[in-house]
PDB file of N, CA and C in Angstrom:
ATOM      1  N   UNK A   1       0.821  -1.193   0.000  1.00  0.00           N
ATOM      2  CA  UNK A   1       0.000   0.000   0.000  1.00  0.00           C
ATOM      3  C   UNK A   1       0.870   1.264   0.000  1.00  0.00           C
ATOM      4  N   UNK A   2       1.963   0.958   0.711  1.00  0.00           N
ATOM      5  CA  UNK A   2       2.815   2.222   0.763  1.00  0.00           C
ATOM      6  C   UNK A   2       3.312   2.742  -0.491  1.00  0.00           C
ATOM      7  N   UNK A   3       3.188   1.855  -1.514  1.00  0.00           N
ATOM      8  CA  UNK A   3       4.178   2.071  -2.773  1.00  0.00           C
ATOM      9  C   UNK A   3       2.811   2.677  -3.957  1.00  0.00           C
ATOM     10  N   UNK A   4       1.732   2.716  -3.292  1.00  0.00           N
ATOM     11  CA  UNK A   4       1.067   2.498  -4.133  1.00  0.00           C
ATOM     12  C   UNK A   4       0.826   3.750  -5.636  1.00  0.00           C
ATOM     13  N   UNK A   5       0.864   4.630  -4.918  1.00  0.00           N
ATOM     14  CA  UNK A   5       1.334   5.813  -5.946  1.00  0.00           C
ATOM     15  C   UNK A   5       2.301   5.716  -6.713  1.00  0.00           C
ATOM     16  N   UNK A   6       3.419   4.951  -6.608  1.00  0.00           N
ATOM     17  CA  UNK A   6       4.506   5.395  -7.048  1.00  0.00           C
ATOM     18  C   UNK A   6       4.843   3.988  -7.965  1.00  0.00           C
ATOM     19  N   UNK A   7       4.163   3.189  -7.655  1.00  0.00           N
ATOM     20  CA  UNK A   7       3.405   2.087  -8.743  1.00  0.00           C
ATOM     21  C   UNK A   7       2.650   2.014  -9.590  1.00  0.00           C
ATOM     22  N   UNK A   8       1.588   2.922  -9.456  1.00  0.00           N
ATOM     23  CA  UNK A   8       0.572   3.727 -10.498  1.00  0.00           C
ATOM     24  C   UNK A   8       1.180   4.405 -11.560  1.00  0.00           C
ATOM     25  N   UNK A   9       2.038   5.313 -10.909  1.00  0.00           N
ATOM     26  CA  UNK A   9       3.372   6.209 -12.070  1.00  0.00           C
ATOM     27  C   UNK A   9       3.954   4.839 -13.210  1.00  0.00           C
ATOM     28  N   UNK A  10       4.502   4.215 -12.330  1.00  0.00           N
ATOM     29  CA  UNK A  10       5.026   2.953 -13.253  1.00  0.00           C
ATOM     30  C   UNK A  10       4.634   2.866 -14.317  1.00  0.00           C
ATOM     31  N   UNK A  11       3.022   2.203 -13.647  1.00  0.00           N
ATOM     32  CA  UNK A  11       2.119   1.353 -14.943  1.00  0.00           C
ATOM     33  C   UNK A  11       1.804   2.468 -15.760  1.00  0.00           C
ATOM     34  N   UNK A  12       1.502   3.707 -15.572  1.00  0.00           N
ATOM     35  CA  UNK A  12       1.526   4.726 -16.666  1.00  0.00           C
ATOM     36  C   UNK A  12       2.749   5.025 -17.533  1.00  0.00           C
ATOM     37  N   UNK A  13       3.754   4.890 -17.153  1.00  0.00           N
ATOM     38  CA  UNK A  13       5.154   5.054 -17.377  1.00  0.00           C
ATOM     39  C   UNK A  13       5.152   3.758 -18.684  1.00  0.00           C
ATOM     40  N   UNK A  14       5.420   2.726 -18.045  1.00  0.00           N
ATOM     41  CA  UNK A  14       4.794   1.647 -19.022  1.00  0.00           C
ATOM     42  C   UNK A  14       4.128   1.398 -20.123  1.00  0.00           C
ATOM     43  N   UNK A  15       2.705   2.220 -19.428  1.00  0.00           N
ATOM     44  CA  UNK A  15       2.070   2.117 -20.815  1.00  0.00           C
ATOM     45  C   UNK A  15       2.199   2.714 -21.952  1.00  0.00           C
ATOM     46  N   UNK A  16       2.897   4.284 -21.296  1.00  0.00           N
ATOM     47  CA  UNK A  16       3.342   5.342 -22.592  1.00  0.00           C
ATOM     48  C   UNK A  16       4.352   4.697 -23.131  1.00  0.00           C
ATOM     49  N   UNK A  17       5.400   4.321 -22.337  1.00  0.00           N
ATOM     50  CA  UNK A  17       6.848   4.443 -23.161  1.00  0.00           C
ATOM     51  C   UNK A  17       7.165   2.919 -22.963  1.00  0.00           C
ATOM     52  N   UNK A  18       6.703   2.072 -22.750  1.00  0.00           N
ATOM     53  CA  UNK A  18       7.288   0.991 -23.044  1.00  0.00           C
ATOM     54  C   UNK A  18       8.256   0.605 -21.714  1.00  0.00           C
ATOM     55  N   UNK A  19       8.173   1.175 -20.767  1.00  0.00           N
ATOM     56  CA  UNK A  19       9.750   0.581 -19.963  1.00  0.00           C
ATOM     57  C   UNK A  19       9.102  -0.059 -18.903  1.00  0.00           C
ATOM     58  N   UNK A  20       9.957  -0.843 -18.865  1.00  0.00           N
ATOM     59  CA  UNK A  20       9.332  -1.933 -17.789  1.00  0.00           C
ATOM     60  C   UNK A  20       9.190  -1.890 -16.337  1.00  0.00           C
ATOM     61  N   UNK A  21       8.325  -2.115 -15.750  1.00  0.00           N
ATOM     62  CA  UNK A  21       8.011  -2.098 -14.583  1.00  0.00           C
ATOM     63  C   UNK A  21       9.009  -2.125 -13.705  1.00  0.00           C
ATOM     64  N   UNK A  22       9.393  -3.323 -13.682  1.00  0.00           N
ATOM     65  CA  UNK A  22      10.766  -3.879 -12.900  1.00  0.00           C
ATOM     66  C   UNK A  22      11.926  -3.789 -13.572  1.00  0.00           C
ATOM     67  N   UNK A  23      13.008  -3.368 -13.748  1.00  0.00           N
ATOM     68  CA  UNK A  23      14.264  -2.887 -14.643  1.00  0.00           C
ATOM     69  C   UNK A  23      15.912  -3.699 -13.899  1.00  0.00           C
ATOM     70  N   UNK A  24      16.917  -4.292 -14.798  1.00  0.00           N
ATOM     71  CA  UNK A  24      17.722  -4.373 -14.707  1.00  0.00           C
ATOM     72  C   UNK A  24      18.549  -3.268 -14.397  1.00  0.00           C
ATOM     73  N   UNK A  25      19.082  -3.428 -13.404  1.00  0.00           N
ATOM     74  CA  UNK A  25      20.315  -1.947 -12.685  1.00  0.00           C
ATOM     75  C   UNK A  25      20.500  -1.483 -13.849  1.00  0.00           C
ATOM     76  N   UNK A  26      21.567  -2.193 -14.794  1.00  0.00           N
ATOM     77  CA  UNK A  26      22.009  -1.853 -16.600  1.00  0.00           C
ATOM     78  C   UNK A  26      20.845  -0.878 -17.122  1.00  0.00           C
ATOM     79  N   UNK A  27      19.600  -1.020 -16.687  1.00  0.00           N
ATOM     80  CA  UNK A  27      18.913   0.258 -17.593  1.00  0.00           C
ATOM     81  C   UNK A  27      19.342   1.668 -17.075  1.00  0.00           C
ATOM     82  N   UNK A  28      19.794   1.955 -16.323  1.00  0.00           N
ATOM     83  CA  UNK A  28      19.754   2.893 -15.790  1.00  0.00           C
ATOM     84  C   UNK A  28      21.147   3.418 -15.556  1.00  0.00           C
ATOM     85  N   UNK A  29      22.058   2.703 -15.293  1.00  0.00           N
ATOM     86  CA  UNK A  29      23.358   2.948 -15.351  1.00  0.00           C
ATOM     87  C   UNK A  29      24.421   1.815 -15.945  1.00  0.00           C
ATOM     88  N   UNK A  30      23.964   2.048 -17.675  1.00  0.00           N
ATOM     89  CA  UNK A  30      24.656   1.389 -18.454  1.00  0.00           C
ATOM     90  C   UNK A  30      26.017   1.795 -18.691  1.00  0.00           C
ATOM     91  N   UNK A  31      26.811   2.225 -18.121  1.00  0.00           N
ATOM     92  CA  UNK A  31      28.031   3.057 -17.670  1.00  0.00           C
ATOM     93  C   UNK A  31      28.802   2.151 -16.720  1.00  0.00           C
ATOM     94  N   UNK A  32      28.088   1.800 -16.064  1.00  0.00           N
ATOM     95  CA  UNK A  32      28.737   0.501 -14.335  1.00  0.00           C
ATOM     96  C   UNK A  32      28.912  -0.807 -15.232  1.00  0.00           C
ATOM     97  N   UNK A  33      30.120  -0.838 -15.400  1.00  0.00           N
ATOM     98  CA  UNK A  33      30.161  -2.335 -15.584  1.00  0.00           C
ATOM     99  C   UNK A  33      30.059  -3.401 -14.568  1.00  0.00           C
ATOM    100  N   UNK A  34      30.222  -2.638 -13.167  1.00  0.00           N
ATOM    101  CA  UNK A  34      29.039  -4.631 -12.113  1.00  0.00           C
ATOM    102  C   UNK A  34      27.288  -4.037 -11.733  1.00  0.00           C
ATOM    103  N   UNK A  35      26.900  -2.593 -12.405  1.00  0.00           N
ATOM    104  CA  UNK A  35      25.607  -3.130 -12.558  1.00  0.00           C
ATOM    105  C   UNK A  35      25.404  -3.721 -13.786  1.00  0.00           C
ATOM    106  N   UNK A  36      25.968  -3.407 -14.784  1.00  0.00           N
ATOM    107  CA  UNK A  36      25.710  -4.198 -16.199  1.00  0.00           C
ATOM    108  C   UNK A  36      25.611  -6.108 -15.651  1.00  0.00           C
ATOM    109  N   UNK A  37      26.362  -5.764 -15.173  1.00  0.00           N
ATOM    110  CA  UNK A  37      27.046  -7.625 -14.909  1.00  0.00           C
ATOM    111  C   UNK A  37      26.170  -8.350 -13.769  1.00  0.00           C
ATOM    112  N   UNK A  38      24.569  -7.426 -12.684  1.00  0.00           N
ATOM    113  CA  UNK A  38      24.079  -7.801 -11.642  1.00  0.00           C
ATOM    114  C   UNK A  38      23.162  -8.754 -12.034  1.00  0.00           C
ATOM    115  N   UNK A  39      23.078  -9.505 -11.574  1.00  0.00           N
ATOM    116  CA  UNK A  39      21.936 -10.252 -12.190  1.00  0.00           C
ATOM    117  C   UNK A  39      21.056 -11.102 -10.997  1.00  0.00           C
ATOM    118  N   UNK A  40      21.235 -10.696  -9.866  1.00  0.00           N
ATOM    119  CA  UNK A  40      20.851 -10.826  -8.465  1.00  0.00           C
ATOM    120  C   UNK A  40      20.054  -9.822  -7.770  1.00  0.00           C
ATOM    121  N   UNK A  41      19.856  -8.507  -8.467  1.00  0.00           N
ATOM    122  CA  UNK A  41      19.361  -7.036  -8.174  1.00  0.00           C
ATOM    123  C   UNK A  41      18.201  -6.359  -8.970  1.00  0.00           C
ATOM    124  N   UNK A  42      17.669  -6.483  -8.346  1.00  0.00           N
ATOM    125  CA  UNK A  42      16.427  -5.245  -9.873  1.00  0.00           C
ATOM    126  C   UNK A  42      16.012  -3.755  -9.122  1.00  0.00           C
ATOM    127  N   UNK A  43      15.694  -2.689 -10.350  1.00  0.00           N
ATOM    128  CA  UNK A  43      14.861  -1.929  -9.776  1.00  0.00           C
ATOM    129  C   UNK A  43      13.567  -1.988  -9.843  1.00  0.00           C
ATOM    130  N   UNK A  44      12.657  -1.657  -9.099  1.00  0.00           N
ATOM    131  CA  UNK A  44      11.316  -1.044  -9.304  1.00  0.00           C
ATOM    132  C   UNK A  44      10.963   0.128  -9.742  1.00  0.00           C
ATOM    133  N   UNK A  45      10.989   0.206 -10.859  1.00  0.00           N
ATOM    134  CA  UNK A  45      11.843   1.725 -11.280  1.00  0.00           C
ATOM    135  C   UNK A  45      12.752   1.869 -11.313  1.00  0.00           C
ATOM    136  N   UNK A  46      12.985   3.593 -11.295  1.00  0.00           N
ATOM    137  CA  UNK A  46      13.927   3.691 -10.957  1.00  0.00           C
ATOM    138  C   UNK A  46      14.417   4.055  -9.643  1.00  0.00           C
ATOM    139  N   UNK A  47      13.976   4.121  -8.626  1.00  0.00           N
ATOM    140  CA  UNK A  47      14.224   4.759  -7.550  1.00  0.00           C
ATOM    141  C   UNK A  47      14.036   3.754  -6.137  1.00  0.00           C
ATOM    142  N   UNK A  48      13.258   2.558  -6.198  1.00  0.00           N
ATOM    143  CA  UNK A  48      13.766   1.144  -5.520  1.00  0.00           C
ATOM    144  C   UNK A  48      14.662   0.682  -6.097  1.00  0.00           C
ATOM    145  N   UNK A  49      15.296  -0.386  -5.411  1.00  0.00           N
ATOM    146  CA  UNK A  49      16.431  -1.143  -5.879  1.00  0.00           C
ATOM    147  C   UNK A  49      16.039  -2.361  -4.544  1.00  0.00           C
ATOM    148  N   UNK A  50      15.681  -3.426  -5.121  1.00  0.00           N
ATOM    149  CA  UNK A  50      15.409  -4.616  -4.184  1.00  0.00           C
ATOM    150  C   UNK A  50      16.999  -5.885  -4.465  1.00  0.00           C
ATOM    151  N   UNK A  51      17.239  -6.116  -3.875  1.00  0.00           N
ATOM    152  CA  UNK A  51      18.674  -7.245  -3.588  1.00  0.00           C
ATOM    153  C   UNK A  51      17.873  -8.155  -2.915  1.00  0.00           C
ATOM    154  N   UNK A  52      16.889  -9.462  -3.391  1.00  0.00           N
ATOM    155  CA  UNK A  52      16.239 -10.498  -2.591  1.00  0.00           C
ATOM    156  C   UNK A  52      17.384 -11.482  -1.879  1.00  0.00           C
ATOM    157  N   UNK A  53      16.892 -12.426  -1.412  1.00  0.00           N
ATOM    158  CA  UNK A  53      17.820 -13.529  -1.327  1.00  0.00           C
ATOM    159  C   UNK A  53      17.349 -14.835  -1.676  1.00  0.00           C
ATOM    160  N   UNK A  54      18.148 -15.843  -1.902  1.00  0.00           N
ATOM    161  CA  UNK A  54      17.649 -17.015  -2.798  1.00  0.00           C
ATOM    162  C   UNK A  54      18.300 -17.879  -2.336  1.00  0.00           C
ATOM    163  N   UNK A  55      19.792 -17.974  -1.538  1.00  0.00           N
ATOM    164  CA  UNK A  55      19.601 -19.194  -0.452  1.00  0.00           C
ATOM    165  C   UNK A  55      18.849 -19.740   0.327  1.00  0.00           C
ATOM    166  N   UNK A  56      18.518 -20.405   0.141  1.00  0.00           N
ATOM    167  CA  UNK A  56      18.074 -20.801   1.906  1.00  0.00           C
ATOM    168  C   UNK A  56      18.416 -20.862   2.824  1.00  0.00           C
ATOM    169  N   UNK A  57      17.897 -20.398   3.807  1.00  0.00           N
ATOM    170  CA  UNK A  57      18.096 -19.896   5.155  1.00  0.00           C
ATOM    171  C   UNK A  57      19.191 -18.845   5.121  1.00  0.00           C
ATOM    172  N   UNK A  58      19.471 -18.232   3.756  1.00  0.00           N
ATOM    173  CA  UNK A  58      20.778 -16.873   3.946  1.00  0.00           C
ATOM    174  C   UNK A  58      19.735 -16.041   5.094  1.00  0.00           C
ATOM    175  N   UNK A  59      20.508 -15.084   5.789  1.00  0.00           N
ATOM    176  CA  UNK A  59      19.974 -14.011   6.420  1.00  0.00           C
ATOM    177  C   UNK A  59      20.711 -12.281   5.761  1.00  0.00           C
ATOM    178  N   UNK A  60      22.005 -12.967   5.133  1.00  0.00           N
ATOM    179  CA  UNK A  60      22.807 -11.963   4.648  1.00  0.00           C
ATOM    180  C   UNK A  60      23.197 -12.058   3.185  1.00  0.00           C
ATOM    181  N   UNK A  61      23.524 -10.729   2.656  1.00  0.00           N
ATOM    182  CA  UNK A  61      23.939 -10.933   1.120  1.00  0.00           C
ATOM    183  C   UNK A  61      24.539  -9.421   0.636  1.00  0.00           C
ATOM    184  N   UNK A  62      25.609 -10.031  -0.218  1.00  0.00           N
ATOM    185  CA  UNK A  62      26.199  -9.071  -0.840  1.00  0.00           C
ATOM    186  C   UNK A  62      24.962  -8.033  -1.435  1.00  0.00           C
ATOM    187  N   UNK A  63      25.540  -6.649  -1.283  1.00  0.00           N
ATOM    188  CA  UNK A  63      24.673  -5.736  -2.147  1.00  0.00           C
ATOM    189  C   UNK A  63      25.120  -5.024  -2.883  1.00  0.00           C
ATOM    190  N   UNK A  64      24.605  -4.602  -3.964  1.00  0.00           N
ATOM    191  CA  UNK A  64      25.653  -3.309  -4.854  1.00  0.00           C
ATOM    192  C   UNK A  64      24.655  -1.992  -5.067  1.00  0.00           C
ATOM    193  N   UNK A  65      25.315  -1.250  -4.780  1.00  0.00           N
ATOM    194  CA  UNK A  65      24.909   0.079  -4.961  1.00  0.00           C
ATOM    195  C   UNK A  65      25.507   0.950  -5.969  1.00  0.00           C
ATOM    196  N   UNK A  66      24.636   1.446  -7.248  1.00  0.00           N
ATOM    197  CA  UNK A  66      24.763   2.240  -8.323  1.00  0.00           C
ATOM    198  C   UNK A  66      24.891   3.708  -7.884  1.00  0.00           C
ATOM    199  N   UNK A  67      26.049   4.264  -8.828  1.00  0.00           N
ATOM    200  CA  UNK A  67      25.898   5.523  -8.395  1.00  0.00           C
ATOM    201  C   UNK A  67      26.101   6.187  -9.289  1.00  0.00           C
ATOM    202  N   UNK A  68      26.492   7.449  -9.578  1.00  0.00           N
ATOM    203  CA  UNK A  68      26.196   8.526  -8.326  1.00  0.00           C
ATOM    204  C   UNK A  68      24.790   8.480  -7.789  1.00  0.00           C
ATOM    205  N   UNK A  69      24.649   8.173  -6.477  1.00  0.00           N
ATOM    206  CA  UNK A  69      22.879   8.482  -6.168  1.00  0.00           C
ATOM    207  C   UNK A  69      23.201   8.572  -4.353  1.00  0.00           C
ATOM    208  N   UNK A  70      21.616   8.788  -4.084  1.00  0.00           N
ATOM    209  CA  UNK A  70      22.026   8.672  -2.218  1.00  0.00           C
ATOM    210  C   UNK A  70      21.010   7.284  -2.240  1.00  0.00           C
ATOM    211  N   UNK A  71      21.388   6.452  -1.670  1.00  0.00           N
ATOM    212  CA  UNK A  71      20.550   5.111  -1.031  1.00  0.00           C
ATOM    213  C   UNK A  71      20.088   4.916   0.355  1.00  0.00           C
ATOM    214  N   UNK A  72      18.595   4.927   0.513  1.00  0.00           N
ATOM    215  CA  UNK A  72      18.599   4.618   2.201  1.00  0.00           C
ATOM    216  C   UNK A  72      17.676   3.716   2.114  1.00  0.00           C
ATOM    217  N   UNK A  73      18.910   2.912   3.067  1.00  0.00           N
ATOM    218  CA  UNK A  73      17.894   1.481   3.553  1.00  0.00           C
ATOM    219  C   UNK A  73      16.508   1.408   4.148  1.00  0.00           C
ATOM    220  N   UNK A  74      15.856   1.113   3.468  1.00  0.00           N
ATOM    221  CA  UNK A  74      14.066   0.913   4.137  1.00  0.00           C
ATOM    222  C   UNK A  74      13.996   0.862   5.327  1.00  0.00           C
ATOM    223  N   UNK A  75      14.463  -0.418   5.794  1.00  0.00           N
ATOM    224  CA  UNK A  75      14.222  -0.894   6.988  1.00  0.00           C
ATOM    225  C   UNK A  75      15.237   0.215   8.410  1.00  0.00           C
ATOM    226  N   UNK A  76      15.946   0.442   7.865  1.00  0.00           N
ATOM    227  CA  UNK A  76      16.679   1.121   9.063  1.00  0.00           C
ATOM    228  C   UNK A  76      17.058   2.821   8.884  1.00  0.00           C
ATOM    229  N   UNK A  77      16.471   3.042   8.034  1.00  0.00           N
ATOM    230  CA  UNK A  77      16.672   4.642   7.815  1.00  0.00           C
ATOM    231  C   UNK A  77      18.519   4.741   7.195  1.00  0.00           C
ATOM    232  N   UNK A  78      19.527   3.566   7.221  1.00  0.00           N
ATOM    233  CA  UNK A  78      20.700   4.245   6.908  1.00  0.00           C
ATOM    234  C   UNK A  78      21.318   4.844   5.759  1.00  0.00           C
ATOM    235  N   UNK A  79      21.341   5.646   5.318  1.00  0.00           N
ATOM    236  CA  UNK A  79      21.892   6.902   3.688  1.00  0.00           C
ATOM    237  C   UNK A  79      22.839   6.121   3.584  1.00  0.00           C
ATOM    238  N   UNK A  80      23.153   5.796   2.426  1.00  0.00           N
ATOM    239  CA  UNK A  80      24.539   5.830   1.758  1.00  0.00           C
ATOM    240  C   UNK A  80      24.819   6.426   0.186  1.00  0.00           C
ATOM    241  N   UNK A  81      25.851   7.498   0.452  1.00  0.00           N
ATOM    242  CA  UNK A  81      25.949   8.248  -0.759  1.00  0.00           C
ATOM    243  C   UNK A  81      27.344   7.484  -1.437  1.00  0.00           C
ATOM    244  N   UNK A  82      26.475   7.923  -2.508  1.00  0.00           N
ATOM    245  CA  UNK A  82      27.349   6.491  -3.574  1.00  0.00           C
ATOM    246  C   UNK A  82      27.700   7.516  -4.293  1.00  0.00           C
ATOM    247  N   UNK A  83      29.351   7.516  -4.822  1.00  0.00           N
ATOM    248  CA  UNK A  83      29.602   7.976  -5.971  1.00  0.00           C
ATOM    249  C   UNK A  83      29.800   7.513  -7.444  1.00  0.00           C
ATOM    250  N   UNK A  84      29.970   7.781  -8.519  1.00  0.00           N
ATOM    251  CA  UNK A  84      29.895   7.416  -9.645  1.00  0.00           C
ATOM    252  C   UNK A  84      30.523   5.833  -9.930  1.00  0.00           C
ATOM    253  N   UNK A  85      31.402   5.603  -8.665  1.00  0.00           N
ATOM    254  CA  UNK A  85      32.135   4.210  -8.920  1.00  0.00           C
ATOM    255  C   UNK A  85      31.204   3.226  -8.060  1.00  0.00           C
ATOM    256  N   UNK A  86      29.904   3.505  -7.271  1.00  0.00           N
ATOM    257  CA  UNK A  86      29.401   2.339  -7.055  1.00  0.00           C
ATOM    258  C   UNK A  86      29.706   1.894  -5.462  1.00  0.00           C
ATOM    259  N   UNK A  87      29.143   1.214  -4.600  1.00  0.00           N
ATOM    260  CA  UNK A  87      29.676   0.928  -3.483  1.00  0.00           C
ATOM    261  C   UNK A  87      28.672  -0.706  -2.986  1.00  0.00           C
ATOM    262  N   UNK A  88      29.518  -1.579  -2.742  1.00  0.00           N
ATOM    263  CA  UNK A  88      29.499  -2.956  -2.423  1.00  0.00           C
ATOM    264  C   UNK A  88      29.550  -2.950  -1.112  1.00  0.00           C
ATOM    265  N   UNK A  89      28.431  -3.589  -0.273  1.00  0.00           N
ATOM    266  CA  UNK A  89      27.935  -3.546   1.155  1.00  0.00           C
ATOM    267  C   UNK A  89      28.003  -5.194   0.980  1.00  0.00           C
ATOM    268  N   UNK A  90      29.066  -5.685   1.692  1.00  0.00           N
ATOM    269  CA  UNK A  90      29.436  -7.223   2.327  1.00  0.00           C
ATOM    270  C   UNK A  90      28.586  -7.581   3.596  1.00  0.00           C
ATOM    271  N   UNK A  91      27.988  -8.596   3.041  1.00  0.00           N
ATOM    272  CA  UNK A  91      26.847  -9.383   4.254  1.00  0.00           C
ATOM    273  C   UNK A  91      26.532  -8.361   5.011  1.00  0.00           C
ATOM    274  N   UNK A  92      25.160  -7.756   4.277  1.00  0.00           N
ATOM    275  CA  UNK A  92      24.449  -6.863   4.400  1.00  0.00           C
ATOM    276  C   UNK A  92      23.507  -7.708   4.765  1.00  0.00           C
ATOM    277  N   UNK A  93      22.658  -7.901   6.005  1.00  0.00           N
ATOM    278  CA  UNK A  93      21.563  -7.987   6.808  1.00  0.00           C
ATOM    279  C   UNK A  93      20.422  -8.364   6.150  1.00  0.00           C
ATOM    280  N   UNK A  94      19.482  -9.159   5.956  1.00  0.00           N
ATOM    281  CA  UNK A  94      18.213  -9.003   5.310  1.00  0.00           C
ATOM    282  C   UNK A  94      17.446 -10.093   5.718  1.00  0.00           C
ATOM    283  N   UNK A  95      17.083  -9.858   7.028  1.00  0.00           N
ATOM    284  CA  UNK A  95      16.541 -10.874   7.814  1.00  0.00           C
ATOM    285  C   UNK A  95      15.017 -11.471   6.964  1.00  0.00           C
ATOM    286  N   UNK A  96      14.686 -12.446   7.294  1.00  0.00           N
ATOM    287  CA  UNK A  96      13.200 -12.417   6.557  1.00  0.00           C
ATOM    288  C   UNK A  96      11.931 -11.548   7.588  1.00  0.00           C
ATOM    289  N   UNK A  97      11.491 -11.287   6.274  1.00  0.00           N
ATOM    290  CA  UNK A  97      10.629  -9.768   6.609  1.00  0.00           C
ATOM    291  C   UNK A  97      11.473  -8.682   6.431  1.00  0.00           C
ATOM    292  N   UNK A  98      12.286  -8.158   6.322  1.00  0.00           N
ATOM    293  CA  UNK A  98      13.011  -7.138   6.061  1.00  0.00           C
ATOM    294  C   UNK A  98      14.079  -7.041   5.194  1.00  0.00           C
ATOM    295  N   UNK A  99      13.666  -7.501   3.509  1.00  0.00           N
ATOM    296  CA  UNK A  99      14.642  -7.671   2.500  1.00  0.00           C
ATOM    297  C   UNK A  99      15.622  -6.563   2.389  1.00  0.00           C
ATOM    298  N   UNK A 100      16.668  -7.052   1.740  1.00  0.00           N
ATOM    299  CA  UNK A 100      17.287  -5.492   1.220  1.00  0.00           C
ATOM    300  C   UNK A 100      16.831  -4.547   0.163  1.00  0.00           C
ATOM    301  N   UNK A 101      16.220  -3.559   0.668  1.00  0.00           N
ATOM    302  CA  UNK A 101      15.355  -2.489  -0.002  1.00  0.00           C
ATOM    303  C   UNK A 101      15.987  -1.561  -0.183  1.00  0.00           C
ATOM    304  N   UNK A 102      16.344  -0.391  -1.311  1.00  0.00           N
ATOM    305  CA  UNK A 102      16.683   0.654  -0.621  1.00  0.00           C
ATOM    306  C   UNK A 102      16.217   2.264  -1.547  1.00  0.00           C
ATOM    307  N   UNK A 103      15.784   2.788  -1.154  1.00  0.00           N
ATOM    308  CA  UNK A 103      15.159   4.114  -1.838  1.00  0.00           C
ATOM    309  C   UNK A 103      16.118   5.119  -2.422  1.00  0.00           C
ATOM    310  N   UNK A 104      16.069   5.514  -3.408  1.00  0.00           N
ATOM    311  CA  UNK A 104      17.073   6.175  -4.120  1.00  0.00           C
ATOM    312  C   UNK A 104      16.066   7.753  -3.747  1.00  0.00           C
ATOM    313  N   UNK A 105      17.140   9.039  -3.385  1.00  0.00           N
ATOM    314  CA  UNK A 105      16.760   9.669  -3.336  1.00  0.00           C
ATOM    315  C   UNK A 105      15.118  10.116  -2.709  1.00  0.00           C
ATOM    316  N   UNK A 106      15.287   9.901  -1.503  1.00  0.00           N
ATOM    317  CA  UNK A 106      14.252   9.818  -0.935  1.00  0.00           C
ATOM    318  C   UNK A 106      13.087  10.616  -1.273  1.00  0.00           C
ATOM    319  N   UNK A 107      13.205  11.735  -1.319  1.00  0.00           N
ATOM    320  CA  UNK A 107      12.392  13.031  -1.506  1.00  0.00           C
ATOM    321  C   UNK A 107      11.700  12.501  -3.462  1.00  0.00           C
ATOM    322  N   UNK A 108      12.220  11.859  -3.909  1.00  0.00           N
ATOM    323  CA  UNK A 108      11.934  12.129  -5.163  1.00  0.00           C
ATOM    324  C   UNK A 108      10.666  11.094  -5.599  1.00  0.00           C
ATOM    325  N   UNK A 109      10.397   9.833  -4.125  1.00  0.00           N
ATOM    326  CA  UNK A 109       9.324   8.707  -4.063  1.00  0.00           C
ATOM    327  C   UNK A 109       8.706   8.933  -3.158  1.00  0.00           C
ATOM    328  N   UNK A 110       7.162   9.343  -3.676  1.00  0.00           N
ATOM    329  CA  UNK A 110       6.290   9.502  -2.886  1.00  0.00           C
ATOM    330  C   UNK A 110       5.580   7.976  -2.436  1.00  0.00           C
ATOM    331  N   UNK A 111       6.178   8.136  -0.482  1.00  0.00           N
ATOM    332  CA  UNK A 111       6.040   6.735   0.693  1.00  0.00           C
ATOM    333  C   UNK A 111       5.037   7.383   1.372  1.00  0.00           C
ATOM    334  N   UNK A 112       4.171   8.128   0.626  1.00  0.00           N
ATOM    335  CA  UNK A 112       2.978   8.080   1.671  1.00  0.00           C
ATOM    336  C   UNK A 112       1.950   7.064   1.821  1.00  0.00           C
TER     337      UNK A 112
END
């Protein structure tokens, strides 16, 4: 429900121009050669970035962060400003119920 506006944008987004709902990092920063290369990461847009996990029983997982952008983790409020080279968060936390989420530029996704 929280996303729900900003999911609506999507499917309009979508329907005009063709771009897909859910996006490979590479759409967006076809410039990064390890987002080109992620294949463990998607956006929801552009402005989520979900890192699931697919072990079983992992609780933790590598994450990559595209940049230049600011990233803050859903679950814990923490910013991380990424510069143009990208920044790799080692066994990063993502307990179940609380995937690795993280909002690009906060102000710019409306979480009401």
């Amino acid at each position: 429900m929280t996303l729900a506006d900003y999911k609506m944008d999507l499917m309009k987004q979508a329907s005009r121009d063709g771009t897909p709902f859910t996006r490979p990092l590479l759409l967006h920063y076809p410039n990064d050669a390890t987002a080109r290369r992620q294949n463990s990461e998607f956006l929801l847009g552009e402005n989520v970035l979900m890192a699931p996990i697919f072990k079983e029983g992992a609780t933790s997982r590598e994450v990559y962060l595209p940049g230049p952008a600011q990233w803050t983790h859903l679950w814990s409020g923490d910013v991380f400003n990424v510069d143009e080279r990208g920044q790799t968060l080692v066994d990063f936390a993502a307990p179940i119920g609380e995937p690795a989420v993280f909002i690009r530029d906060t102000d710019s996704v409306k979480m009401t």
